[in-house]
Protein backbone atom coordinates (compact mmCIF):
# COMPACT_ATOMS: atom_id res chain seq x y z
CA UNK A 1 0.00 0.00 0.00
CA UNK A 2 1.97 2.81 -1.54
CA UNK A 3 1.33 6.90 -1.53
CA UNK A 4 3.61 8.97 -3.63
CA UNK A 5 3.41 12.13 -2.32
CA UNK A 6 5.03 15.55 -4.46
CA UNK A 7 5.84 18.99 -2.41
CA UNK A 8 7.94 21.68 -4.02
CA UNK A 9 8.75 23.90 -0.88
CA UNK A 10 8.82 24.33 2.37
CA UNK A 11 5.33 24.65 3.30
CA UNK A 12 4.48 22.01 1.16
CA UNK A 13 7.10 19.79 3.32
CA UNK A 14 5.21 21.33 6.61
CA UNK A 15 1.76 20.23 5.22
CA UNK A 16 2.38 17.40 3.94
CA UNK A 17 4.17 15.54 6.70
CA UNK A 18 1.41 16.53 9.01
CA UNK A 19 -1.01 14.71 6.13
CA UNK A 20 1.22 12.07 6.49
CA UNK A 21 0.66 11.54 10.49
CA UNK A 22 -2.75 11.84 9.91
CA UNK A 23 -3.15 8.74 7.38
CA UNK A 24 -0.87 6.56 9.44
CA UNK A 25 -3.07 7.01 12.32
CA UNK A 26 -5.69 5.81 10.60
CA UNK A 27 -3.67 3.29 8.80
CA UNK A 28 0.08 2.13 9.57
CA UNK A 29 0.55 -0.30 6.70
CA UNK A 30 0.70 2.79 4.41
CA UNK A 31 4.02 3.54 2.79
CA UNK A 32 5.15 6.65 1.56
CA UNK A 33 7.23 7.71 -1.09
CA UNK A 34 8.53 11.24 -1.66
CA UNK A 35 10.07 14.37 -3.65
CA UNK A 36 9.40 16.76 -0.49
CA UNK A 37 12.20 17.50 2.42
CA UNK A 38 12.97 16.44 6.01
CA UNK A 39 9.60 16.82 7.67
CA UNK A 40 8.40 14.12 5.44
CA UNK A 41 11.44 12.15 6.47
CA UNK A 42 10.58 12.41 9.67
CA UNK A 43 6.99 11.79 9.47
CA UNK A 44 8.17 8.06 7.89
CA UNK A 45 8.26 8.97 4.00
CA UNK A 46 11.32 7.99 1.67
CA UNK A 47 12.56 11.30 0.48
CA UNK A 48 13.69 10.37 -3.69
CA UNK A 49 14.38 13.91 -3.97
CA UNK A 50 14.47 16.98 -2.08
CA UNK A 51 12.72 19.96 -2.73
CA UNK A 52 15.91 21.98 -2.19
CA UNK A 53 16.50 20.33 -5.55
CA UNK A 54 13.10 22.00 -7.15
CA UNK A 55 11.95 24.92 -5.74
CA UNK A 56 12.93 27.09 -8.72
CA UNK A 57 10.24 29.82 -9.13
CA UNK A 58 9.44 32.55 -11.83
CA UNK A 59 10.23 32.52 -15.82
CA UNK A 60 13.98 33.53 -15.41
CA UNK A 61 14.70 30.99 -12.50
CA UNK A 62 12.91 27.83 -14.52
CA UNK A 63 14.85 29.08 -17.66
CA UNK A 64 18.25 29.02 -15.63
CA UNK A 65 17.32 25.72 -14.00
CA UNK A 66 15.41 24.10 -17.20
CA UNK A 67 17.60 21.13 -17.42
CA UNK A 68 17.60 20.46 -13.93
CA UNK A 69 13.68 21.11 -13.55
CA UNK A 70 13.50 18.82 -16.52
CA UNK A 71 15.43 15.94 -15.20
CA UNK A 72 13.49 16.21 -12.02
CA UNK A 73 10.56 15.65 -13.84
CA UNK A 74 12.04 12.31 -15.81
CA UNK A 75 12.89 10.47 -12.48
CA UNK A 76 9.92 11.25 -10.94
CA UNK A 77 8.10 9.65 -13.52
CA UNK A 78 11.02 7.27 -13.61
CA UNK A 79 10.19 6.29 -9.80
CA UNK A 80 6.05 6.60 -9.88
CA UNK A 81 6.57 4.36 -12.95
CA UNK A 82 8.65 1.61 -10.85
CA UNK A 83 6.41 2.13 -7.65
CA UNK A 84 3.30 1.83 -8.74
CA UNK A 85 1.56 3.46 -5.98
CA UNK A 86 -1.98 3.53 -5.12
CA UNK A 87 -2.81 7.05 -4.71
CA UNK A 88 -0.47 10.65 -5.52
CA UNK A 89 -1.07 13.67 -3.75
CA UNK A 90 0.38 16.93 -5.30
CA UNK A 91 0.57 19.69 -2.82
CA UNK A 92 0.69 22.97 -4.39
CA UNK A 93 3.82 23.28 -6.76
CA UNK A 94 1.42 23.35 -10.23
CA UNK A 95 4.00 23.71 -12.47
CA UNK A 96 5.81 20.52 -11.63
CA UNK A 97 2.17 18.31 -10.57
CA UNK A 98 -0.08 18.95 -12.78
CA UNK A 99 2.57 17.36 -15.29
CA UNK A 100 2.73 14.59 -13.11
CA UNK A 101 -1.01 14.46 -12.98
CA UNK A 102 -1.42 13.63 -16.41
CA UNK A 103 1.37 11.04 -16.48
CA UNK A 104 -0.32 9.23 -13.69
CA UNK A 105 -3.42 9.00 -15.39
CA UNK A 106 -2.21 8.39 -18.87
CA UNK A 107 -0.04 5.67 -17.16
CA UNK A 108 -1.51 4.31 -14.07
CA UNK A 109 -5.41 5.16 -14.90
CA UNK A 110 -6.36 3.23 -11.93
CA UNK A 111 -4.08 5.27 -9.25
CA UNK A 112 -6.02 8.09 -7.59
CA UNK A 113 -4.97 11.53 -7.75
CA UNK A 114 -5.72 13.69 -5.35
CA UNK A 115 -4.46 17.82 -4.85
CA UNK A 116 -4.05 18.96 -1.46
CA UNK A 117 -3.33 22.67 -0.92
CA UNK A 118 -5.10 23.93 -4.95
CA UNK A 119 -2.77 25.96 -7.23
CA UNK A 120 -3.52 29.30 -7.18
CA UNK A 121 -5.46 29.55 -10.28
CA UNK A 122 -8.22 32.17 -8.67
CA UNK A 123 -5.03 34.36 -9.03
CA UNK A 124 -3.77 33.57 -12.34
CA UNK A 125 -3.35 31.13 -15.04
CA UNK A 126 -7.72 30.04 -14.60
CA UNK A 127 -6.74 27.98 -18.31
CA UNK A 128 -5.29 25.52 -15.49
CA UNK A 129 -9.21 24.01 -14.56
CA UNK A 130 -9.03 22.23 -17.90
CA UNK A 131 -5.79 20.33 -16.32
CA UNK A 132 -7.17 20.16 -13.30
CA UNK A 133 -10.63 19.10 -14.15
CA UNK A 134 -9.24 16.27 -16.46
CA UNK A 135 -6.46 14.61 -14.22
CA UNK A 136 -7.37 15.13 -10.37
CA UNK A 137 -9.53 12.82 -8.77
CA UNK A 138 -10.45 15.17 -5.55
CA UNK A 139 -9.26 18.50 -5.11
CA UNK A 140 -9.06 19.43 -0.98
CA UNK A 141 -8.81 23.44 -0.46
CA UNK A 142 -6.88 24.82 2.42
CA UNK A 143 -8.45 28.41 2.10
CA UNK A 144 -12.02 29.29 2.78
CA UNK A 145 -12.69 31.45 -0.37
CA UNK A 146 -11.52 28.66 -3.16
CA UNK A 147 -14.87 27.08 -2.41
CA UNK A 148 -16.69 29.46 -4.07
CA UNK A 149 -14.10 30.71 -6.61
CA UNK A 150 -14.39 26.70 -7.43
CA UNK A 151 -18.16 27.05 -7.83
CA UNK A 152 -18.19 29.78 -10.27
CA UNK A 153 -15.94 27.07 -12.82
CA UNK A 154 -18.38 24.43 -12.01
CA UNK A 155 -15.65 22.30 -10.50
CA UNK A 156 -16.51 21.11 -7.01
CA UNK A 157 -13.77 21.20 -3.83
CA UNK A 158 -14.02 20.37 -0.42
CA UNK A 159 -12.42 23.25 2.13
CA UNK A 160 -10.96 20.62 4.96
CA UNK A 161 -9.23 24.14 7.29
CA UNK A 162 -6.09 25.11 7.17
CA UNK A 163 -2.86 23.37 8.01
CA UNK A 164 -1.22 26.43 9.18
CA UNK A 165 -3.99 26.27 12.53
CA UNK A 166 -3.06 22.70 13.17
CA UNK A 167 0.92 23.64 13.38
CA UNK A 168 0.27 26.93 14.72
CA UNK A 169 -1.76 25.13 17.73
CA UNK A 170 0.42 22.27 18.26
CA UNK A 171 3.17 24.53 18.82
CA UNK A 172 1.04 26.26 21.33
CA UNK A 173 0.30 23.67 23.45
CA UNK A 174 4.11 22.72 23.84
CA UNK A 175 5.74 26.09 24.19
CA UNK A 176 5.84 26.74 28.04
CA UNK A 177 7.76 29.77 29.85
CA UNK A 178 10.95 27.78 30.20
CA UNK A 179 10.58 27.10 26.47
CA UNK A 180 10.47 30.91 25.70
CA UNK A 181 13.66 31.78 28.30
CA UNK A 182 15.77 29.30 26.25
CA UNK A 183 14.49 31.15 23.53
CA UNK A 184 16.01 34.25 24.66
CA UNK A 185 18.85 33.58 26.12
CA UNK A 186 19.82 32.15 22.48
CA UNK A 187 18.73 35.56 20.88
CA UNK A 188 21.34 37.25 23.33
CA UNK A 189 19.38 40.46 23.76
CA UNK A 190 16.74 42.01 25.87
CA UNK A 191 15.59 44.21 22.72
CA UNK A 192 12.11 43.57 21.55
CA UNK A 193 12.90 41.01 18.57
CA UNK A 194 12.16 42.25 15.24
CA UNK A 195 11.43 39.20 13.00
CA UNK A 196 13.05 38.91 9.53
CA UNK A 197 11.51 35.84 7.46
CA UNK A 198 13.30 36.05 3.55
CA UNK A 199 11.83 33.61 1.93
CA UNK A 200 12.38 29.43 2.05
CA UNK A 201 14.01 29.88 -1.55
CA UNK A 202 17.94 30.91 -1.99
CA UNK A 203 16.95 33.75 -4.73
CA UNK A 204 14.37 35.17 -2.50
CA UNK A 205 16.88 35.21 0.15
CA UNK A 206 19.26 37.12 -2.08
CA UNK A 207 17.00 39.89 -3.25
CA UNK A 208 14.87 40.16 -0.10
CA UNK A 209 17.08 40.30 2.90
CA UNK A 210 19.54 42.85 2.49
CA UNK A 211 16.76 45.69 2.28
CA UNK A 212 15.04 44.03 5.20
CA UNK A 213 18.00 44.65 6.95
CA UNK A 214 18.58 48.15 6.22
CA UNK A 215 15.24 49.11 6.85
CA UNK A 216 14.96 47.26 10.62
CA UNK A 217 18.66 48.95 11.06
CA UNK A 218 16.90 52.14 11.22
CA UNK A 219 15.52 50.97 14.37
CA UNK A 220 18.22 50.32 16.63
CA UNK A 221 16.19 50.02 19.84
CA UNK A 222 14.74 46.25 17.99
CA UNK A 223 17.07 43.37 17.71
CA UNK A 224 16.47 41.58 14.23
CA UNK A 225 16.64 38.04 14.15
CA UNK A 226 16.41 35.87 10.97
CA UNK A 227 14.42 33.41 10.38
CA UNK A 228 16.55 30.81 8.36
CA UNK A 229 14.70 28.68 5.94
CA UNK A 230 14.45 25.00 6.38
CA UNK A 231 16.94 23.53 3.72
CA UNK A 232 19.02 26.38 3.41
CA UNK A 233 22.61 26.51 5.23
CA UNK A 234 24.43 29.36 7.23
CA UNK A 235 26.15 29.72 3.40
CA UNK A 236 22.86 30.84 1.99
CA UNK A 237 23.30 33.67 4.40
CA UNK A 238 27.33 34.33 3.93
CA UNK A 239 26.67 37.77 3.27
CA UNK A 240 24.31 38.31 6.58
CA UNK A 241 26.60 36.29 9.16
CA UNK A 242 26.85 39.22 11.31
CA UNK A 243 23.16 39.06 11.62
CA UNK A 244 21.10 36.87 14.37
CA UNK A 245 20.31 33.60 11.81
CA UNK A 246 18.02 31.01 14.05
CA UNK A 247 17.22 27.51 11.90
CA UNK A 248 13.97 25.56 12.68
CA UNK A 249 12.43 28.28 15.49
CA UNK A 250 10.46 29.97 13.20
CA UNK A 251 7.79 29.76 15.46
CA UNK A 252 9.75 30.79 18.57
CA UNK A 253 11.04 33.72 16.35
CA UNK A 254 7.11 35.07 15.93
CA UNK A 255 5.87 33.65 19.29
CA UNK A 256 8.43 36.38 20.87
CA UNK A 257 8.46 38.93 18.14
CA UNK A 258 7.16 42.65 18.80
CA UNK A 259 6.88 42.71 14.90
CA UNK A 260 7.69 41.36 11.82
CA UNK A 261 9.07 41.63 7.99
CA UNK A 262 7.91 38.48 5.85
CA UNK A 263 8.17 37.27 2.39
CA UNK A 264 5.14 36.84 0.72
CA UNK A 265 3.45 33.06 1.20
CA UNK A 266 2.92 30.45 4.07
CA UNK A 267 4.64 32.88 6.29
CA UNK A 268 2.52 35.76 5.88
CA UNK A 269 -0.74 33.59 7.48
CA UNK A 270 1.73 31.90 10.29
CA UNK A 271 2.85 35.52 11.46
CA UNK A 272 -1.00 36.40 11.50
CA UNK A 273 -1.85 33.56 13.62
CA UNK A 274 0.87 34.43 16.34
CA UNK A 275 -1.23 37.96 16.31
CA UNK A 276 1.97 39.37 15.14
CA UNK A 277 1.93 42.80 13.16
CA UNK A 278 4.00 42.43 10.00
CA UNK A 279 4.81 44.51 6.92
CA UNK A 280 5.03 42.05 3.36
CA UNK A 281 7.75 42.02 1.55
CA UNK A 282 8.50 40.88 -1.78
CA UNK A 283 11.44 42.26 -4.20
CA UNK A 284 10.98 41.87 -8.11
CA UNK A 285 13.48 42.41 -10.57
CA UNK A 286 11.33 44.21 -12.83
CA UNK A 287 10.37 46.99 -10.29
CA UNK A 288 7.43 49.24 -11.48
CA UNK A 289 6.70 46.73 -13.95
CA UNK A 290 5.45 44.12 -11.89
CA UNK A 291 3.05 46.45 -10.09
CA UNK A 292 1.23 47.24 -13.43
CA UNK A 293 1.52 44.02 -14.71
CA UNK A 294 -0.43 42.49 -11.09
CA UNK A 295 -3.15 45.54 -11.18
CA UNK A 296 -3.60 44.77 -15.01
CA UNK A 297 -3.46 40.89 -15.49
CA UNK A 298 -3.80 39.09 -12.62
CA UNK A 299 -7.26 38.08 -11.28
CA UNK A 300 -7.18 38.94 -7.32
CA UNK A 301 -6.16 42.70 -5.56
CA UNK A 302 -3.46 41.66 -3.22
CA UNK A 303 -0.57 39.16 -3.28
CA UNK A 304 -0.66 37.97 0.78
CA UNK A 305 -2.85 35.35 2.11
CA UNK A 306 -3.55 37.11 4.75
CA UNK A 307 -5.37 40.09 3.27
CA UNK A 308 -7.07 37.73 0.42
CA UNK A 309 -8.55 35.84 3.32
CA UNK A 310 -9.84 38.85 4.94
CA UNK A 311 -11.08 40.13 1.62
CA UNK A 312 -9.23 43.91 2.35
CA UNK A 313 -6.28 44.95 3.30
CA UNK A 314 -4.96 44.27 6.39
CA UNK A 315 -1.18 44.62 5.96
CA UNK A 316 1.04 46.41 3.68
CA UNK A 317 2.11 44.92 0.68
CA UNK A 318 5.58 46.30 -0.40
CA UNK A 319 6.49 44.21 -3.81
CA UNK A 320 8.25 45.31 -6.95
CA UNK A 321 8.67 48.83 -7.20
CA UNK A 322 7.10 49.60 -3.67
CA UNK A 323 9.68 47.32 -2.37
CA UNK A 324 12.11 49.98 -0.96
CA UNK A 325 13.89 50.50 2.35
CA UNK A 326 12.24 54.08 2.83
CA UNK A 327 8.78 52.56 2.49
CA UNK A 328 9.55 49.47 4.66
CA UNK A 329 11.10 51.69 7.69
CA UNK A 330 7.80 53.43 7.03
CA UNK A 331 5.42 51.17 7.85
CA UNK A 332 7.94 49.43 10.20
CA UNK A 333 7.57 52.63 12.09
CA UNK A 334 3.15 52.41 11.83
CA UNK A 335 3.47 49.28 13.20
CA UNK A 336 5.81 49.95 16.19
CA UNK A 337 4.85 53.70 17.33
CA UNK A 338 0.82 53.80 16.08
CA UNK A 339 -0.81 51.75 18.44
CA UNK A 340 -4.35 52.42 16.85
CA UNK A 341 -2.62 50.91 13.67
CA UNK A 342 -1.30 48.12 15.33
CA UNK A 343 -4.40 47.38 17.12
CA UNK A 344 -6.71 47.02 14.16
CA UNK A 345 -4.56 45.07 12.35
CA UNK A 346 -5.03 42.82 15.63
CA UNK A 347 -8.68 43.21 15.09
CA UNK A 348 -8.41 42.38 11.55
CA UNK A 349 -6.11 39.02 12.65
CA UNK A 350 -8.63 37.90 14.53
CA UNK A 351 -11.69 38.02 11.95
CA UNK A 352 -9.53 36.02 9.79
CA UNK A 353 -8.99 33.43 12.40
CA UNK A 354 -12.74 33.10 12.58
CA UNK A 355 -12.90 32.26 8.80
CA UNK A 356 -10.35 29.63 9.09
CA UNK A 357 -12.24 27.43 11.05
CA UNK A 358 -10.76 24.84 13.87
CA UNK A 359 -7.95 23.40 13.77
CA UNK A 360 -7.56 19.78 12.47
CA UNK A 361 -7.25 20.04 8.58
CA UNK A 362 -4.83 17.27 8.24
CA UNK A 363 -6.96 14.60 9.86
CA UNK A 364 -9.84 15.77 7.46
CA UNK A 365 -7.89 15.45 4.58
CA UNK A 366 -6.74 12.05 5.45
CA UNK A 367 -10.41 10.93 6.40
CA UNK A 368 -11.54 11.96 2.70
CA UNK A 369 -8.33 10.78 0.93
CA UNK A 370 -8.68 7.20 2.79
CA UNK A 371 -12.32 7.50 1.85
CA UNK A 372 -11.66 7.64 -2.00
CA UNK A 373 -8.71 5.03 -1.64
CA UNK A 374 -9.35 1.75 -3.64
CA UNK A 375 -10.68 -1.25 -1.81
CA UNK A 376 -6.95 -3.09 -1.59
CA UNK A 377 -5.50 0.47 0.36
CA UNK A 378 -8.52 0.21 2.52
């Protein structure tokens, strides 16, 4: 009884492996197989590839990359090919899993495919339902408004919560005071902790951090600490080693924060969960550009999932030619010295943990995944 399972980053890794718990609960004679990272490791899958291998993102990146993105694409196929599995679950990644989608079916007809965490096709690239609609067996939504974007193409979704709750909450219930005063003492300050989160990718890291940083260094009175990815090595960050770089404490980084700069994605949503104020952050190489080219051709107003889920915006979005130091310090300085801005960004948080729902999304994906397994799985 095999799953393949595909994640491209490191949220997908996060998800995933907590999907992974979740079905071996229910069932321990699963197997899983992998491209994902070292959460899935740990949560019993065998890792073929890593996703520090695949998580190229954007034209210019895939272009650079092509042979290697197209080679990771051949052994995966390679491997599903030679496993046989029962079921595949793609989370997220829709450039890499849709093609694996159709291989699946055009290969193994009679291995389910299911999509956890959809693409984001209510922002751009819609063409994708005809993929989607063709090749997935059972798409499960982590956000609450893809239900009804789903609805208008006719194409029906479940919404199982958010996998983001489930982590933020188990974290919760194990971080006591003693917990949080190791914390510290490994920050070595008493300065209210500014968080930095880059990005999981190496590019991001390159064209994000270094105006972070000169931004929070207009506020000497904060202590910035980094946030370093999961995959990525004190070399990613040769440039920033005089800098506070924490690995795996993301959480302990926001859970003691007073504020925070973040990369748009995953983190954006984790940061408003810890009730954190943040500014978003995003650099793009084409400046100006991209800010006409996202009011003119994409389909949704804001690039966070944070103020898509709250349907307004809640926090500042500072990406391609916004993305400055000046405006960052700006807001940086809202956030810290307004305390009617803080607050109803607080306010705002808190509406949008309403709409998530309860905790628990990984054990309801499992439940309808093992559901719509073949009679041999079950």
């Amino acid at each position: 009884m095999i799953v393949y399972l595909i994640a491209g980053e490191a949220s997908g890794d996060l998800h995933a492996s907590g999907l992974m718990r979740a079905m071996s609960r229910r069932n321990p004679e699963i197997c899983f197989r992998c491209f994902g990272g070292d959460l899935m490791r740990e949560a019993g899958g065998v890792v073929v590839k890593h996703y520090r291998d695949m998580a190229f993102m954007g034209f210019i990146p895939v272009l650079l990359n092509i042979r290697k993105v197209l080679n990771n694409l051949k052994e995966c196929k390679k491997d599903i090919l030679n496993t046989r599995p029962d079921a595949i679950i793609l989370i997220d990644y829709p450039g890499f899993n849709l093609k694996i989608a159709k291989f699946v079916k055009n290969y193994l007809p009679d291995t389910k495919v299911f999509y956890y965490i959809s693409p984001k096709i209510w922002a751009w690239k819609r063409y994708r339902i005809k993929t989607i609609r063709k090749y997935i067996d059972k798409m499960l939504c982590i956000l609450p408004f893809e239900t009804a974007f789903y609805e208008t193409l006719n194409y029906p979704v479940q919404y199982v919560g958010n996998p983001s709750v489930d982590a933020v909450e188990r974290y919760r219930q194990t971080a006591t005071a003693e917990h949080t005063e190791r914390f510290r003492k490994l920050t070595l300050t008493d300065k209210p902790i500014l968080a930095i989160l880059p990005g999981s990718r190496k590019a991001e890291i390159a064209d994000n951090l270094p105006t972070m940083l000169k931004a929070a260094a207009r506020f000497p009175d904060f202590q910035p600490v980094i946030a370093g990815a999961p995959g990525m090595t004190l070399d990613d960050y040769k440039t920033q080693q005089n800098h506070i770089i924490i690995f795996n404490q993301t959480y302990d980084i926001l859970n003691n924060a007073t504020v925070a700069l973040v990369t748009s994605g995953t983190a954006t949503l984790e940061t408003a969960l810890f009730r954190l104020p943040q500014v978003v952050c995003y650099h793009l190489s084409s400046g100006k550009l991209a800010n006409f080219i996202f009011r003119h051709f994409f389909s949704t107003p804001y690039i966070s999932l944070v103020n898509l889920i709250a349907e307004k915006k809640v926090v500042k979005e500072l990406f391609g030619g916004n993305f400055t130091e000046t405006n960052i310090a700006s807001e940086l300085n809202n956030l810290i010295n307004n305390q009617l801005y803080r607050s109803e960004m607080l306010k705002d948080y808190d509406r949008i943990i309403i709409k998530l729902g309860s905790a628990g999304a990984s054990d309801r994906a499992a439940e309808e995944i093992l559901k719509n397994f073949s009679e041999k799985i079950l």
